[in-house]
C-alpha atoms as a PDB file:
ATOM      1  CA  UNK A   1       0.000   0.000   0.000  1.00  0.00           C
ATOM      2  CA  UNK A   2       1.252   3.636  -0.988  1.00  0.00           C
ATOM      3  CA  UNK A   3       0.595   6.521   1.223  1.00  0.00           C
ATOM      4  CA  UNK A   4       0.860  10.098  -0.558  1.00  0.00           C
ATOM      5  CA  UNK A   5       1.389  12.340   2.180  1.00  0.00           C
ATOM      6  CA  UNK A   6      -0.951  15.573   3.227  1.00  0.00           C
ATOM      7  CA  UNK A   7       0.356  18.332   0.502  1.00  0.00           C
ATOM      8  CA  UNK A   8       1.357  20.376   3.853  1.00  0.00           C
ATOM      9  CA  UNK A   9      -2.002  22.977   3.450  1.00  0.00           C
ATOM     10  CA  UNK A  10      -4.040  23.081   6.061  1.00  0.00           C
ATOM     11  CA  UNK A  11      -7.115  24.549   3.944  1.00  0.00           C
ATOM     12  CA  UNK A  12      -7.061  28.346   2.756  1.00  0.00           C
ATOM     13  CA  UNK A  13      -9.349  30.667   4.461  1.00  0.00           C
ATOM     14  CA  UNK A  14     -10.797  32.700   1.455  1.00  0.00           C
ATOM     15  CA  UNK A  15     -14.805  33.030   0.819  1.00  0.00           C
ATOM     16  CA  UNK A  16     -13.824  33.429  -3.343  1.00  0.00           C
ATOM     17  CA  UNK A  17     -10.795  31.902  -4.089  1.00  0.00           C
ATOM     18  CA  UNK A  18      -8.652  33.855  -7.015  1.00  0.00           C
ATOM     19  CA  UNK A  19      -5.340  34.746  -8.343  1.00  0.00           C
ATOM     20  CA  UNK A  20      -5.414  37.617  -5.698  1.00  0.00           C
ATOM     21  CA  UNK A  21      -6.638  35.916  -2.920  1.00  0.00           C
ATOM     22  CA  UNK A  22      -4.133  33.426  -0.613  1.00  0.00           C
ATOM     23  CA  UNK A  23      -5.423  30.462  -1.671  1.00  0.00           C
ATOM     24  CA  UNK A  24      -4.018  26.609  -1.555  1.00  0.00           C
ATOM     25  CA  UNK A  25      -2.110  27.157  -5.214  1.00  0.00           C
ATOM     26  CA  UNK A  26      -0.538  30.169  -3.148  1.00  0.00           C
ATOM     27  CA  UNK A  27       0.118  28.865   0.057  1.00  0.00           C
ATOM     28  CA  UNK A  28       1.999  26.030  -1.992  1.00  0.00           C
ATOM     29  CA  UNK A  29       3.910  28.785  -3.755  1.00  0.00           C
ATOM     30  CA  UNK A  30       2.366  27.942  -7.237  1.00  0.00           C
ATOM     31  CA  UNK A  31      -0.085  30.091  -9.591  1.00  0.00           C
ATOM     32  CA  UNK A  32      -3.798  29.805  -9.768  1.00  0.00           C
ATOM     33  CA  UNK A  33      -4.377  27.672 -12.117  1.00  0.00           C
ATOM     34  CA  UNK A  34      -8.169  28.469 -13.284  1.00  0.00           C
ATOM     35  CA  UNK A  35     -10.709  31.194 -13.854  1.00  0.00           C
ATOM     36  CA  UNK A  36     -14.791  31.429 -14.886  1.00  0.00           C
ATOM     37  CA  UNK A  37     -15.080  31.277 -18.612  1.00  0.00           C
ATOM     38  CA  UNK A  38     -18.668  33.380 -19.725  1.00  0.00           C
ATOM     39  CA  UNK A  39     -20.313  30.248 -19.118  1.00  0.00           C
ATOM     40  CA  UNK A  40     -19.122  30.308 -15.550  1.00  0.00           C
ATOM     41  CA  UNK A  41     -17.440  27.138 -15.918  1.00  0.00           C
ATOM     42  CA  UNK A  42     -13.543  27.123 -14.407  1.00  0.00           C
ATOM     43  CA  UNK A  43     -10.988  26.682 -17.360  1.00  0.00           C
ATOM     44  CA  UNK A  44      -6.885  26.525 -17.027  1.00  0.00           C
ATOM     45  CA  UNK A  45      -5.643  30.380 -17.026  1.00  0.00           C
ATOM     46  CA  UNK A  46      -2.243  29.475 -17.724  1.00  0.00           C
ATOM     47  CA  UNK A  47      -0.302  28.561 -20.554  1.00  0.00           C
ATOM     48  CA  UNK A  48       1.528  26.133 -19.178  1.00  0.00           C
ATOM     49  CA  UNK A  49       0.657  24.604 -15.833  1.00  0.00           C
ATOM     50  CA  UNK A  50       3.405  21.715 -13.189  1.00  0.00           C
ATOM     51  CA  UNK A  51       1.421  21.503 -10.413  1.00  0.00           C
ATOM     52  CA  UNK A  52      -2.111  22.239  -9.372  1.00  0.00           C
ATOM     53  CA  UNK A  53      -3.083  22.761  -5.963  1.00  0.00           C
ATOM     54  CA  UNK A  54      -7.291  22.247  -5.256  1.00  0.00           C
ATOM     55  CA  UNK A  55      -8.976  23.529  -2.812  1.00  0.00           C
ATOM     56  CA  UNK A  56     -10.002  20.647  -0.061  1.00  0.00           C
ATOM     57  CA  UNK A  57     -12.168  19.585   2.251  1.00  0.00           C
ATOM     58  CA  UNK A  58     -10.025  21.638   4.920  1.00  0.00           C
ATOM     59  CA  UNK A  59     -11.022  24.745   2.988  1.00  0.00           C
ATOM     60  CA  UNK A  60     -13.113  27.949   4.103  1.00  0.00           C
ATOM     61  CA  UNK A  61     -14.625  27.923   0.601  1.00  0.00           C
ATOM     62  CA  UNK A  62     -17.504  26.065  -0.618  1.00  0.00           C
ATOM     63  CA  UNK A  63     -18.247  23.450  -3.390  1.00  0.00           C
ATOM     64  CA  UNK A  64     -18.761  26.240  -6.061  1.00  0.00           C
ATOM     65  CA  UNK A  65     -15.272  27.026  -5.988  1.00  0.00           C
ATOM     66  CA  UNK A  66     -13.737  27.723  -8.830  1.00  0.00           C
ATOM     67  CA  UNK A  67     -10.390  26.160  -7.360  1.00  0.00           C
ATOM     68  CA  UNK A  68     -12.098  22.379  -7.307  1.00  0.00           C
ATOM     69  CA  UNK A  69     -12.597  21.928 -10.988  1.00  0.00           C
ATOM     70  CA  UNK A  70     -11.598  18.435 -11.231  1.00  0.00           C
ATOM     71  CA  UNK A  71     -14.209  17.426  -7.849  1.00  0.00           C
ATOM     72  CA  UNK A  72     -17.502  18.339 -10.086  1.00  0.00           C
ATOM     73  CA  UNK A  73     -19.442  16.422 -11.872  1.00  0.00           C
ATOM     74  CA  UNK A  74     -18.194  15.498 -15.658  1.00  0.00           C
ATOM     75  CA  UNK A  75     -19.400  18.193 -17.724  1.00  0.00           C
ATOM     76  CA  UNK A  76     -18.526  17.426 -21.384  1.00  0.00           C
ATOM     77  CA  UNK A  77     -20.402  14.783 -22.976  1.00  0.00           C
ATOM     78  CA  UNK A  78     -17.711  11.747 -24.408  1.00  0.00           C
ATOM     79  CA  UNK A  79     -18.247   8.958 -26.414  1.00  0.00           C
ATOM     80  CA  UNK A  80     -16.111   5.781 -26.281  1.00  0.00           C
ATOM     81  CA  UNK A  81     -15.764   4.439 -30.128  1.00  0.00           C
ATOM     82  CA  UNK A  82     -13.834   1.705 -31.844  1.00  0.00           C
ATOM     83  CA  UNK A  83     -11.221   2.568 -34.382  1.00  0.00           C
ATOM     84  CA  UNK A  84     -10.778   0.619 -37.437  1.00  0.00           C
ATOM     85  CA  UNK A  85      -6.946  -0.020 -36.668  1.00  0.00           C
ATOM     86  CA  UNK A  86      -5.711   1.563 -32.903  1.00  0.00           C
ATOM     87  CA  UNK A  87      -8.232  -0.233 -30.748  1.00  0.00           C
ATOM     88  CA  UNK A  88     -10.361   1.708 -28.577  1.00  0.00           C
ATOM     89  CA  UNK A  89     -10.567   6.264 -27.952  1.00  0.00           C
ATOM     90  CA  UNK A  90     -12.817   8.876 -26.547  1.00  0.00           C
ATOM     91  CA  UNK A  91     -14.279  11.798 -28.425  1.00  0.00           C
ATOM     92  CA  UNK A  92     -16.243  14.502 -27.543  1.00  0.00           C
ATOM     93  CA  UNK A  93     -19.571  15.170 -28.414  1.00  0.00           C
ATOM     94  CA  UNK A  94     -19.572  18.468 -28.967  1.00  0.00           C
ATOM     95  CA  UNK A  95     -17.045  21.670 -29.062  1.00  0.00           C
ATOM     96  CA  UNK A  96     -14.764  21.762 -25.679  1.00  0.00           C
ATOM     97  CA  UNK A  97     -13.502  25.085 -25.162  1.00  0.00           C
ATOM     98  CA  UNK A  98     -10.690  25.627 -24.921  1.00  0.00           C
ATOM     99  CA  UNK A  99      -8.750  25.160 -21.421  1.00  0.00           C
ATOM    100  CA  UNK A 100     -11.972  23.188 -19.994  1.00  0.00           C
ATOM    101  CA  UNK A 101     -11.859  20.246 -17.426  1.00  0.00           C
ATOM    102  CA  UNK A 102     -12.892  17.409 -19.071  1.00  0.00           C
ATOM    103  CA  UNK A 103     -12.305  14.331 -16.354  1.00  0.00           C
ATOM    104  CA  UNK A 104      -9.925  12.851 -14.157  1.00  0.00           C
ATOM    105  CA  UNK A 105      -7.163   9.906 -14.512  1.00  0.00           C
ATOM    106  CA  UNK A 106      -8.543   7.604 -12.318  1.00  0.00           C
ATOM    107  CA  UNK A 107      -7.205   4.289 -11.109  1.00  0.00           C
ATOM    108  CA  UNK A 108      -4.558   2.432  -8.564  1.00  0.00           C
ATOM    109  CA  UNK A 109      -1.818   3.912  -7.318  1.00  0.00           C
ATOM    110  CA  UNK A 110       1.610   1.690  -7.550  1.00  0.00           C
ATOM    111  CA  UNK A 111       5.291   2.177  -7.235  1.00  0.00           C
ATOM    112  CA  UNK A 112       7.799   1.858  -9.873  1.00  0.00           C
ATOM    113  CA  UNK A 113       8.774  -1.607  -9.505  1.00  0.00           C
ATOM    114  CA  UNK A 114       5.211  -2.306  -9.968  1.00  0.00           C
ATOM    115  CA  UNK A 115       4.641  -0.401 -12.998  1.00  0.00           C
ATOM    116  CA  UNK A 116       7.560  -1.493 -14.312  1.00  0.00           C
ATOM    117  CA  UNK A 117       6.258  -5.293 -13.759  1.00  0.00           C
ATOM    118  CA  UNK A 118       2.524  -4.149 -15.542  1.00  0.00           C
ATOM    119  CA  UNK A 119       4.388  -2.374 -18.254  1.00  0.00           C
ATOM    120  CA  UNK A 120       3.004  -4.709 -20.928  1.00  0.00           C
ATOM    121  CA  UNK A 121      -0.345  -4.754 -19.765  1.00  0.00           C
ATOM    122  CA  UNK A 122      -1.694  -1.802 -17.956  1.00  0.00           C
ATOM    123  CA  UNK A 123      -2.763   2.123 -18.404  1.00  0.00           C
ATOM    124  CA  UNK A 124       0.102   3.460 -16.648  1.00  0.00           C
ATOM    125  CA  UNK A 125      -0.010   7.496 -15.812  1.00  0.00           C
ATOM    126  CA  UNK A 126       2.925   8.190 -14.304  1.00  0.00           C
ATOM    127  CA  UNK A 127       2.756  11.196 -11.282  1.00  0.00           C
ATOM    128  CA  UNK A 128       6.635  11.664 -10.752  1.00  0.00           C
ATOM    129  CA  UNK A 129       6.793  14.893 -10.318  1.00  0.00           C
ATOM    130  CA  UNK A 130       9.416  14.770  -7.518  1.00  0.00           C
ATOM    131  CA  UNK A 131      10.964  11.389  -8.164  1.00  0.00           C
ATOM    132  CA  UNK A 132      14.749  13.367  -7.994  1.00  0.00           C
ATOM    133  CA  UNK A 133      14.200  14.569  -4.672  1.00  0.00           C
ATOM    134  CA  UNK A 134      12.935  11.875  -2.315  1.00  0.00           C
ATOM    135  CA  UNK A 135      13.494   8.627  -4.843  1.00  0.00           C
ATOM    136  CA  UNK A 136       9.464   7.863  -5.010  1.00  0.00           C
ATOM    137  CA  UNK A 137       8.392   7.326  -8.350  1.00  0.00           C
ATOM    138  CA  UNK A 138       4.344   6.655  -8.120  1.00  0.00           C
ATOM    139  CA  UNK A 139       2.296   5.849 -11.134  1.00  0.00           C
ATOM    140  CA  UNK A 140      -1.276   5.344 -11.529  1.00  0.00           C
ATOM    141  CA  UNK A 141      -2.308   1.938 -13.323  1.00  0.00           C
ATOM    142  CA  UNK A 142      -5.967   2.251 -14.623  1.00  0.00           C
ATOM    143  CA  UNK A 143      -6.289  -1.328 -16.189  1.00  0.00           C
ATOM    144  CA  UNK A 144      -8.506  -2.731 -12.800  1.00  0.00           C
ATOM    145  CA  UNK A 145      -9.973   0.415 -11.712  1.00  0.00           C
ATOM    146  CA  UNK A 146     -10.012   2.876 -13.913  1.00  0.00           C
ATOM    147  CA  UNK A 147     -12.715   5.119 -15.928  1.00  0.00           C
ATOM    148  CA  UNK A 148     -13.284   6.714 -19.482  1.00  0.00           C
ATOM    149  CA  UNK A 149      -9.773   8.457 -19.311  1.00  0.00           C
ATOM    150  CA  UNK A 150      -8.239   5.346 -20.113  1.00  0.00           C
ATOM    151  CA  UNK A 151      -9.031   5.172 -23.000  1.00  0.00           C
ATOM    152  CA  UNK A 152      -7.757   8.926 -24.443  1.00  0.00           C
ATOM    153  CA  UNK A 153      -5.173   9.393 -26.497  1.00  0.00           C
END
């Protein structure tokens, strides 16, 4: 079994979380990572994003926050299809703008050695973001457990 230790925020304190407000991206020493587009749905509002720090359950702010975009609901309709040579993929139904959360990696969470040993016959995603630090490599494996993200491409 693989703990991932508490990402060291104890919850920020803001009633609207923003890029101005001291919020968990902040506390964490990272950018905040989304905004409302016009259709009040939150969407990336950088170019190019490493980590992203959500809002929690140890947070002042509530479910509507903009800074817990991958803890609602699936919003963009997907379709899983056969291809005629590459096996299985996901589309989208209609337009995604651009930016948008669409849905979440989801599936069990191994160490390298295991990964390396399901190489062959798994959905690896690997989550090393600190492997050179601390020698932890973790990878999520969503073969068993996983969801519709599997299958994208």
């Amino acid at each position: 079994m693989y703990v991932i230790e508490h990402s060291g925020v104890n919850g920020c304190r803001c009633k609207t979380c923003s890029k101005d407000s001291d919020c968990c991206p902040t506390l964490k020493k990272q950018p905040f990572p989304y905004k409302f587009d016009k259709h009040n749905r939150a969407v990336l509002r950088l170019q190019r994003v490493g980590k992203i720090y959500e809002c929690g359950d140890l947070c002042s702010c509530g479910p509507d926050c903009v800074n817990r975009a991958s803890q609602k609901p699936k919003e963009m309709p997907l379709c899983l299809f056969k291809t005629s040579n590459r096996g299985w993929g996901v589309k989208a139904v209609t337009n995604i703008p651009k930016g948008s959360f669409i849905l979440e990696y989801v599936g069990e969470l191994i160490g390298q050695a295991e990964a390396n040993a399901r190489a062959e016959t798994a959905y690896l995603f690997d989550l090393n973001f600190d492997s050179r630090k601390d020698n932890r490599f973790f990878t999520i494996d969503a073969f068993k457990y996983g969801n519709l993200s599997r299958f994208v491409n």
